[in-house]
N, C-alpha and C. Protein backbone atom coordinates (compact mmCIF):
# COMPACT_ATOMS: atom_id res chain seq x y z
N UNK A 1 -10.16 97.92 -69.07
CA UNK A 1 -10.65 99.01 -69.89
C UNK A 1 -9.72 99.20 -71.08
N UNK A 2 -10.08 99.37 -72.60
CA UNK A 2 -9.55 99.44 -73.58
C UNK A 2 -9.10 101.07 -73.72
N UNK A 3 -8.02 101.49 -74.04
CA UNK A 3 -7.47 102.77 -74.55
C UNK A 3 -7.79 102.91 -76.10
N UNK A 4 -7.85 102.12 -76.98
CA UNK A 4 -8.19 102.12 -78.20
C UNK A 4 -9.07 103.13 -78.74
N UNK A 5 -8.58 103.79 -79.36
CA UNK A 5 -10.19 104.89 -79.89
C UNK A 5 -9.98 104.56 -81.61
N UNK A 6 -10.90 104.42 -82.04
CA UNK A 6 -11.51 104.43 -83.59
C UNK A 6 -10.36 105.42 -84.23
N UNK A 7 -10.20 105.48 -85.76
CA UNK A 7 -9.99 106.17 -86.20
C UNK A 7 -10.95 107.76 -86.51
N UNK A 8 -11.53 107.23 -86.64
CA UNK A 8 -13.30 108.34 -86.49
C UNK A 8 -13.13 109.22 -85.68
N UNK A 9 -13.08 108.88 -84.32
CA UNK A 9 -12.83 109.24 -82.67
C UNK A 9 -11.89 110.05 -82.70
N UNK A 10 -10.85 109.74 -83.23
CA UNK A 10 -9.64 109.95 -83.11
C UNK A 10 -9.54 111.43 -83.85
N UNK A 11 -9.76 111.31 -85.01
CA UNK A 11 -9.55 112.64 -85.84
C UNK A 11 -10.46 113.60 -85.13
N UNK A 12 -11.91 113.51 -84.76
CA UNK A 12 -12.69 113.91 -83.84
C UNK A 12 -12.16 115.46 -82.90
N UNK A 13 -11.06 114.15 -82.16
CA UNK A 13 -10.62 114.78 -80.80
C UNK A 13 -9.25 115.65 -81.41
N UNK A 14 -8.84 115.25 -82.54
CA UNK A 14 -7.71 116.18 -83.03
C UNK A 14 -8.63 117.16 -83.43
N UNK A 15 -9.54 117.19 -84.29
CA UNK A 15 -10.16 118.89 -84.82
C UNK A 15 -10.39 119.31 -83.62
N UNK A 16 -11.68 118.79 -82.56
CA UNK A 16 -11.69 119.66 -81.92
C UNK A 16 -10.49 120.07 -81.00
N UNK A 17 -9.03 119.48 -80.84
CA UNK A 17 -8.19 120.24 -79.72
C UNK A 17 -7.48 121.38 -80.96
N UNK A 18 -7.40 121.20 -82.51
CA UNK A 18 -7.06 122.45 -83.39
C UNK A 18 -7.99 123.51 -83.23
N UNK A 19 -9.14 123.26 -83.01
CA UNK A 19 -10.02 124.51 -83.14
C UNK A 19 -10.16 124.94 -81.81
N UNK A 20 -9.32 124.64 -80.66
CA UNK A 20 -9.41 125.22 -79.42
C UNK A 20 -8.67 126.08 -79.51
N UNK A 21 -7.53 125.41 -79.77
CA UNK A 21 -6.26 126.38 -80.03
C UNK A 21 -6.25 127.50 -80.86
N UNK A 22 -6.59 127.21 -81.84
CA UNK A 22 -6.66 128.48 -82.51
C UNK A 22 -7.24 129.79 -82.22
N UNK A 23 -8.84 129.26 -81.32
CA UNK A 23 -9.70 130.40 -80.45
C UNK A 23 -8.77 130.63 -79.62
N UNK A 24 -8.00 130.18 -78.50
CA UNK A 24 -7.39 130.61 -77.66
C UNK A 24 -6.72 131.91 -78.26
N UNK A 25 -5.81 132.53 -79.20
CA UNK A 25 -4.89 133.28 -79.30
C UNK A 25 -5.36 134.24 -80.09
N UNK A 26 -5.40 135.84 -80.27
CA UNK A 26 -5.47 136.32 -81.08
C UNK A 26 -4.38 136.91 -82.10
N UNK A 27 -3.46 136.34 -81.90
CA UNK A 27 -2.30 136.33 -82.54
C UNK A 27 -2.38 135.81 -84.36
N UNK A 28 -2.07 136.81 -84.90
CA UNK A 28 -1.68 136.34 -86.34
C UNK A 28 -0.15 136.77 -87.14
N UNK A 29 -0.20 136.03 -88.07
CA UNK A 29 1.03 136.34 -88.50
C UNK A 29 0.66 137.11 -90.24
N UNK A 30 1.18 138.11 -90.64
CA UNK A 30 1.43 138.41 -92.39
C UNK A 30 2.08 139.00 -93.10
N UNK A 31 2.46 138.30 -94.05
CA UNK A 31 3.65 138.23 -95.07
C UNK A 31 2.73 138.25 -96.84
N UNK A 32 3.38 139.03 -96.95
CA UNK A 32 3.38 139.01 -98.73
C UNK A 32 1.12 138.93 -99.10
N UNK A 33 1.00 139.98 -98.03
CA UNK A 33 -1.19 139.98 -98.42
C UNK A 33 -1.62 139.02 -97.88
N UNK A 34 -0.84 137.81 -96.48
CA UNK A 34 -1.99 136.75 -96.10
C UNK A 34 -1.52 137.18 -95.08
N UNK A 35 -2.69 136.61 -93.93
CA UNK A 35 -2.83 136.43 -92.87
C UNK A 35 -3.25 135.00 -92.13
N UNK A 36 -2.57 134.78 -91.22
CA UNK A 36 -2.90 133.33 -90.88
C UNK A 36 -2.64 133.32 -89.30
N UNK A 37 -3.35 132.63 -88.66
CA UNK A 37 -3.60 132.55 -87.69
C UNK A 37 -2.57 132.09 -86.51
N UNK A 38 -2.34 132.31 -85.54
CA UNK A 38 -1.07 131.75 -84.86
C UNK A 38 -1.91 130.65 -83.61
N UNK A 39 -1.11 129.29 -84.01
CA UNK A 39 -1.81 128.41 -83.07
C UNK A 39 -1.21 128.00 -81.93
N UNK A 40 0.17 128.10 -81.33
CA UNK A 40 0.67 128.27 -80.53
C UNK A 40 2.16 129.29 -80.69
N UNK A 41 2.41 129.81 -79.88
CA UNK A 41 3.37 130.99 -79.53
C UNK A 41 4.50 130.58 -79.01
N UNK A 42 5.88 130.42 -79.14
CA UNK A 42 6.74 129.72 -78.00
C UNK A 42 7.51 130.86 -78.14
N UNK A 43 8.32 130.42 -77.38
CA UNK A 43 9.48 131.53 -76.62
C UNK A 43 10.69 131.84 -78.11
N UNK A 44 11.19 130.42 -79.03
CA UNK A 44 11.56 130.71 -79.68
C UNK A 44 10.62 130.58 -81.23
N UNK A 45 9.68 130.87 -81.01
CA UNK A 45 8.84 131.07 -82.48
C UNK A 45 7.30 130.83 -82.52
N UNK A 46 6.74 129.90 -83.14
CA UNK A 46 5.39 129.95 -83.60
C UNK A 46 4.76 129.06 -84.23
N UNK A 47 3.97 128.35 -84.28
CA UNK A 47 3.51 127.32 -84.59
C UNK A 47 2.05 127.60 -85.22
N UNK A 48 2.01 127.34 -86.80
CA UNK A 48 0.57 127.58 -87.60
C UNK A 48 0.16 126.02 -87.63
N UNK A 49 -1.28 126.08 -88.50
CA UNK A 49 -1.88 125.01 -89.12
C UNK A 49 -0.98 124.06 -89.78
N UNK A 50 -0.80 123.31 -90.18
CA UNK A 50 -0.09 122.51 -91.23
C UNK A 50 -0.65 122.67 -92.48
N UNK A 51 -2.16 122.21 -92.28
CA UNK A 51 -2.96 122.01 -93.23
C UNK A 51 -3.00 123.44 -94.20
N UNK A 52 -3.75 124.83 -93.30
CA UNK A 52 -3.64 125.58 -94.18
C UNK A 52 -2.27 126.60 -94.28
N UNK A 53 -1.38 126.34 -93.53
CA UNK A 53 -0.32 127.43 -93.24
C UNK A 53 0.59 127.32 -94.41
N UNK A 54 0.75 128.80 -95.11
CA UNK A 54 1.35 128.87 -96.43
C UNK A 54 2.86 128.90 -96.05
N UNK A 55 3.78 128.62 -97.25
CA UNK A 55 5.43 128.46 -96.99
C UNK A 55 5.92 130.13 -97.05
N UNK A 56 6.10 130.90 -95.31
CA UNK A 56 5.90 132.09 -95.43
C UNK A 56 7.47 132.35 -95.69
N UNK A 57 7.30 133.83 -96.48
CA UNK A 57 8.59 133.89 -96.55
C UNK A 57 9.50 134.10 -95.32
N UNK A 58 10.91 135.11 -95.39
CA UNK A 58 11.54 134.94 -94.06
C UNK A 58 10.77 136.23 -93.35
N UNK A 59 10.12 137.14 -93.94
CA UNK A 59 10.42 138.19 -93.18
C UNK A 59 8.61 138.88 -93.05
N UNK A 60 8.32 138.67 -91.64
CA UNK A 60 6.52 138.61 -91.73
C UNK A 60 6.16 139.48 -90.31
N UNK A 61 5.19 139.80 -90.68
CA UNK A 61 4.59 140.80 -89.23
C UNK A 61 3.96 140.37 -88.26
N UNK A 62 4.19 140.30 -86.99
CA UNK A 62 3.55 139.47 -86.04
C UNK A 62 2.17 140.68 -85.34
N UNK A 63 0.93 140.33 -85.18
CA UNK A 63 -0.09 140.85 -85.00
C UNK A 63 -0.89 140.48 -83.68
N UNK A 64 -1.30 141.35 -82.49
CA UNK A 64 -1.60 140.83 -81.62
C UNK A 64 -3.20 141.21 -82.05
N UNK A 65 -4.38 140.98 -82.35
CA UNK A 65 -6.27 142.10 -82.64
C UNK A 65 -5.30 142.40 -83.66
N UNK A 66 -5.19 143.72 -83.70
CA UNK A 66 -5.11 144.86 -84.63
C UNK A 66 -3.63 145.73 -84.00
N UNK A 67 -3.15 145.26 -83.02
CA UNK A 67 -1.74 146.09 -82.75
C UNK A 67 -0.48 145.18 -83.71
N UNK A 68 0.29 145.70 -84.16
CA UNK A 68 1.38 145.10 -84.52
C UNK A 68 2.49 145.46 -83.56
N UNK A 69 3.02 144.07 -83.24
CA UNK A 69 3.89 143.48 -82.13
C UNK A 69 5.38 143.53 -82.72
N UNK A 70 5.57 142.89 -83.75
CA UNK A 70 6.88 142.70 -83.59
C UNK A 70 6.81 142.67 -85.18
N UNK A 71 8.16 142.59 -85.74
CA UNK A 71 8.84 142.08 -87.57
C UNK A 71 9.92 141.12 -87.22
N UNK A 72 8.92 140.15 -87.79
CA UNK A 72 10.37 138.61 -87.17
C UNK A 72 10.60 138.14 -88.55
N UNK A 73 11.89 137.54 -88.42
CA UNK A 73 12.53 136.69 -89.37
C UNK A 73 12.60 135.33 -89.46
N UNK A 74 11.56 134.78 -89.91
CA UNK A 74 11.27 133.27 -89.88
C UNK A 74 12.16 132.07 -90.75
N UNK A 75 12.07 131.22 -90.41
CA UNK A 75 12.54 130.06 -90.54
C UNK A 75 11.55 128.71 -90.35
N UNK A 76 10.99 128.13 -91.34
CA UNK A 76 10.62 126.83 -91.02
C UNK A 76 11.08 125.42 -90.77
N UNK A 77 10.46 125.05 -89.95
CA UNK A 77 11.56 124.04 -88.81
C UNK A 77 11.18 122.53 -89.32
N UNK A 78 10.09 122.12 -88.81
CA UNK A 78 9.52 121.44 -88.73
C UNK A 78 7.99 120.64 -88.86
N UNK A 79 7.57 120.10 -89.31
CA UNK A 79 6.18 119.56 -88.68
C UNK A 79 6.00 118.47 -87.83
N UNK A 80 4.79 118.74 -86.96
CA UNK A 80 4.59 117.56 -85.39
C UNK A 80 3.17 117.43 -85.46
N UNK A 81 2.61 116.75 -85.65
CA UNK A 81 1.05 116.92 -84.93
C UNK A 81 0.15 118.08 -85.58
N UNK A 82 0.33 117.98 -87.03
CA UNK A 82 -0.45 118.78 -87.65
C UNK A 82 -0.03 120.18 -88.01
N UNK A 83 0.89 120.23 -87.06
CA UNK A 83 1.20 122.24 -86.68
C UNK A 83 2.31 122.16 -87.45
N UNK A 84 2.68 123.72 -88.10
CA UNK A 84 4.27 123.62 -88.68
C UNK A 84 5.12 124.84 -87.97
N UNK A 85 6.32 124.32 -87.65
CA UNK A 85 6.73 125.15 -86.20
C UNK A 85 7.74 126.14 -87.34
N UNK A 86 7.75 127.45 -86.43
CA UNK A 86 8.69 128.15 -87.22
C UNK A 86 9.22 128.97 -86.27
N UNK A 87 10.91 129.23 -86.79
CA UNK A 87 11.68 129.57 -85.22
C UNK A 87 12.26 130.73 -85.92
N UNK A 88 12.03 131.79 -85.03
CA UNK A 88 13.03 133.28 -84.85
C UNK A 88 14.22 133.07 -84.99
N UNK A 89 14.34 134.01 -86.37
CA UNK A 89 16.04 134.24 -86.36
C UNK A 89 16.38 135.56 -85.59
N UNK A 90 15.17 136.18 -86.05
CA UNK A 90 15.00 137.42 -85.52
C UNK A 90 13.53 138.08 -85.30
N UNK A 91 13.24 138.93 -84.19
CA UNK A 91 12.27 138.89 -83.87
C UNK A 91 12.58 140.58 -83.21
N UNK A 92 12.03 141.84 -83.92
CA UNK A 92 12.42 142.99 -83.55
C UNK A 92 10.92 143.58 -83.03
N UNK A 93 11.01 144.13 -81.53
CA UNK A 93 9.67 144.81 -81.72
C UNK A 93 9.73 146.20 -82.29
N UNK A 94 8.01 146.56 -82.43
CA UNK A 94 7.58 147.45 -83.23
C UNK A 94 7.27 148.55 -81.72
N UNK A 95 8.05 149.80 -82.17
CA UNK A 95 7.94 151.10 -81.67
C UNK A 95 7.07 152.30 -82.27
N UNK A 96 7.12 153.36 -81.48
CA UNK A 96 6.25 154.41 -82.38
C UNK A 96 7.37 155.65 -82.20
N UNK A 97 8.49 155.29 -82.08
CA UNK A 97 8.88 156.11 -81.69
C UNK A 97 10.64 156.08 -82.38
N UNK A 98 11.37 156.77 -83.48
CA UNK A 98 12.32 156.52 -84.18
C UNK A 98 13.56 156.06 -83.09
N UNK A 99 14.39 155.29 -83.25
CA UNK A 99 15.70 154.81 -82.36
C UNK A 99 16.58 156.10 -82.63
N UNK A 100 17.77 156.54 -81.58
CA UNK A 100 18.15 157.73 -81.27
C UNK A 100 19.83 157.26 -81.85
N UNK A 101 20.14 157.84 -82.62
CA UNK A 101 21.84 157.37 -82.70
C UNK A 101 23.04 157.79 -81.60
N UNK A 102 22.51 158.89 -80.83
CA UNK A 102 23.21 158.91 -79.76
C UNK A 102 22.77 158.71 -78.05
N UNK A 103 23.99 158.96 -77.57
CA UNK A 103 23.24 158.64 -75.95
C UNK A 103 22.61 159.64 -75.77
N UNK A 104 21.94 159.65 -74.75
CA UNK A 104 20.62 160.72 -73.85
C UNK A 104 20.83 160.49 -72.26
N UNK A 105 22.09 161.58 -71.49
CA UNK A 105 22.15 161.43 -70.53
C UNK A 105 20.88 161.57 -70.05
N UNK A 106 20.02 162.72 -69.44
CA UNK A 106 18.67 162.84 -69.07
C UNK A 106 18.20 163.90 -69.91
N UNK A 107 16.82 163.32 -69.77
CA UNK A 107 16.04 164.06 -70.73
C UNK A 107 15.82 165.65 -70.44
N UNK A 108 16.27 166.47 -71.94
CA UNK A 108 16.93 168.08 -71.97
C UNK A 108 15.10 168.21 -71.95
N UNK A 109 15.19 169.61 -71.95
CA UNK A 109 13.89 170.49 -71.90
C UNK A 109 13.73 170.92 -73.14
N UNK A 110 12.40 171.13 -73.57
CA UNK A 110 12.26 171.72 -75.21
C UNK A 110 12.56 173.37 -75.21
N UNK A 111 12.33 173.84 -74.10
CA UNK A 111 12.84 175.18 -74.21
C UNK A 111 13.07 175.78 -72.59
N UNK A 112 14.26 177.01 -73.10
CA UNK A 112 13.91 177.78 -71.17
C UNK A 112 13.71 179.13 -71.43
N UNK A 113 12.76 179.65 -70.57
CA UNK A 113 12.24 180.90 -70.53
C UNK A 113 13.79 181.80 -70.18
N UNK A 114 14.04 183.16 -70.59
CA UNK A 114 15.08 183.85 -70.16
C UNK A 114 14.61 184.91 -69.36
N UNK A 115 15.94 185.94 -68.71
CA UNK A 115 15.09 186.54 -67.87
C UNK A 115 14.79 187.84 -68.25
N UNK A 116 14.03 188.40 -67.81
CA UNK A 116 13.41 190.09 -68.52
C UNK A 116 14.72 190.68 -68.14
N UNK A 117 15.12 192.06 -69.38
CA UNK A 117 16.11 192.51 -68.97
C UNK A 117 15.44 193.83 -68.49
C-alpha cells in the first residue's frame, strides 16, 4: 500500500484539519482594532493562522465569546505548519475587582449597630 498523497490531497487535508481547529476554540486574541482567532492555546502561549495572523504588537487582550480573560504580553516565536506560535512574557488575568495595597487579615464588617443608651 502506497502512503503517497497528491499534492491536491494533501493541501485538502491541511484546510480541512485548519478549519477544525479554529471551530474548536472560542478563543480570540485583540490588539490595536483586530481580532483574530486563536487556533491552538498552550500552556506557554498561542498559536494563530500564519496565513492571516497580523504581526501583533506586544501587548493584546485575550478573549474567551465575549468575556475577557487575561492582558498578555506577546512575543512572536516562530512558524510550524502554517500556525505562528506566540509565547507569554506575560500573561495577567482580568479581575472586576481593584488589587488591595495592603493585607486583609479577615474580612471587617461595613458597619456595627451600637447599643441604645
Amino acid at each position: 500500500m502506497s502512503t503517497y498523497l497528491s499534492a491536491e490531497v494533501q493541501a485538502g487535508f491541511d484546510a480541512a484539519r485548519k478549519k477544525a481547529l479554529k471551530q474548536r476554540h472560542r478563543l480570540r486574541v485583540e490588539a490595536d482594532g483586530l481580532s483574530v482567532r486563536v487556533v491552538r492555546f498552550l500552556d506557554d502561549g498561542f498559536t494563530l493562522d500564519a496565513e492571516t495572523a497580523p504581526r501583533l504588537p506586544g501587548l493584546v487582550n485575550l478573549y474567551d465569546g465575549s468575556k475577557h480573560i487575561s492582558q498578555c504580553l506577546v512575543v512572536a516565536t516562530d512558524e510550524e505548519d502554517g500556525e505562528m506560535h506566540y509565547e507569554f512574557k506575560r500573561a495577567t488575568p482580568v479581575t472586576d475587582q481593584a488589587p488591595v495595597d495592603y493585607y486583609q487579615s479577615e474580612p471587617t464588617p461595613a458597619g456595627l449597630l451600637g447599643r441604645p443608651h
